[in-house]
Protein backbone atom coordinates (compact mmCIF):
# COMPACT_ATOMS: atom_id res chain seq x y z
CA UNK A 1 47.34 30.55 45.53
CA UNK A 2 46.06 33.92 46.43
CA UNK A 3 42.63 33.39 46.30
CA UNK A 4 42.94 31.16 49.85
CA UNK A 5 44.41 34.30 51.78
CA UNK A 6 41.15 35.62 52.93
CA UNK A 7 42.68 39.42 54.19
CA UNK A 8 42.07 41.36 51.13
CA UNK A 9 38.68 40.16 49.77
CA UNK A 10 37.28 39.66 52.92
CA UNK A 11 37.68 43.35 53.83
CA UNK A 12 36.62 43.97 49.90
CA UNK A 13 33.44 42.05 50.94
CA UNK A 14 32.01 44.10 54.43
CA UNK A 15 33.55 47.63 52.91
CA UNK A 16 31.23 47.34 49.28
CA UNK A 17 28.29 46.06 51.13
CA UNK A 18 28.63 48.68 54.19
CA UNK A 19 28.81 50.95 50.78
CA UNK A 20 25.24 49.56 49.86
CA UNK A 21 23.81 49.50 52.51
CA UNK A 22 24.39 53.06 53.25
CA UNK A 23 23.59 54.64 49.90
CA UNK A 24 20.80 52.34 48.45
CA UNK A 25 18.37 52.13 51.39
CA UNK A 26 17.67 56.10 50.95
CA UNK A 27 17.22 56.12 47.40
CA UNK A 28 14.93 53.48 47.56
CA UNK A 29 12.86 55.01 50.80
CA UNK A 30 12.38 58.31 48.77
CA UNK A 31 11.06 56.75 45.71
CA UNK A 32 7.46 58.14 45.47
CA UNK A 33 4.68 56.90 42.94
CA UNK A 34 3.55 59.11 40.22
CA UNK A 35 -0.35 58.68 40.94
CA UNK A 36 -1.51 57.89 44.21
CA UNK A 37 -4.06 54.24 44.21
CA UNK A 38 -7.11 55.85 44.99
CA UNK A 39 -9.27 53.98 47.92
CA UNK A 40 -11.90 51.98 46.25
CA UNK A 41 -15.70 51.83 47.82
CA UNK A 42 -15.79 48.77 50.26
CA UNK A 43 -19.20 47.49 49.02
CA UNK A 44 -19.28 44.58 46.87
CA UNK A 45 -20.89 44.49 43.63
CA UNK A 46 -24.01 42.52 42.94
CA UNK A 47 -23.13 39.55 40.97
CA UNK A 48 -25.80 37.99 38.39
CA UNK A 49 -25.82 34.43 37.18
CA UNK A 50 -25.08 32.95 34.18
CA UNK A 51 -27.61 32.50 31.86
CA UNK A 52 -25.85 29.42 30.41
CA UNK A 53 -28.24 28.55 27.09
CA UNK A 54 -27.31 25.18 26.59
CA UNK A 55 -28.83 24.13 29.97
């Protein structure tokens, strides 16, 4: 049974991830976001109670 002998996928394995690790990490550092979040004021709004009618 060839899929017990380890050799070949094993090596398979730590090559395609040594692959991914070295090519996906940059992409993914260099993606930038088309608009910038803009810093919002740190005051909180005044909140108003409910005028419930029914009580």
């Amino acid at each position: 049974m060839p899929q017990l002998n380890p050799a070949p996928w094993f090596a398979i394995l730590v090559f395609s991830w040594l692959i991914f690790l070295t090519v996906i990490p940059p992409k993914v550092m260099a993606h930038t976001f088309l608009n910038e979040p803009t810093p919002q004021s740190a005051k909180t709004p005044k909140t108003e109670p409910w005028n419930w009618p029914w009580h």
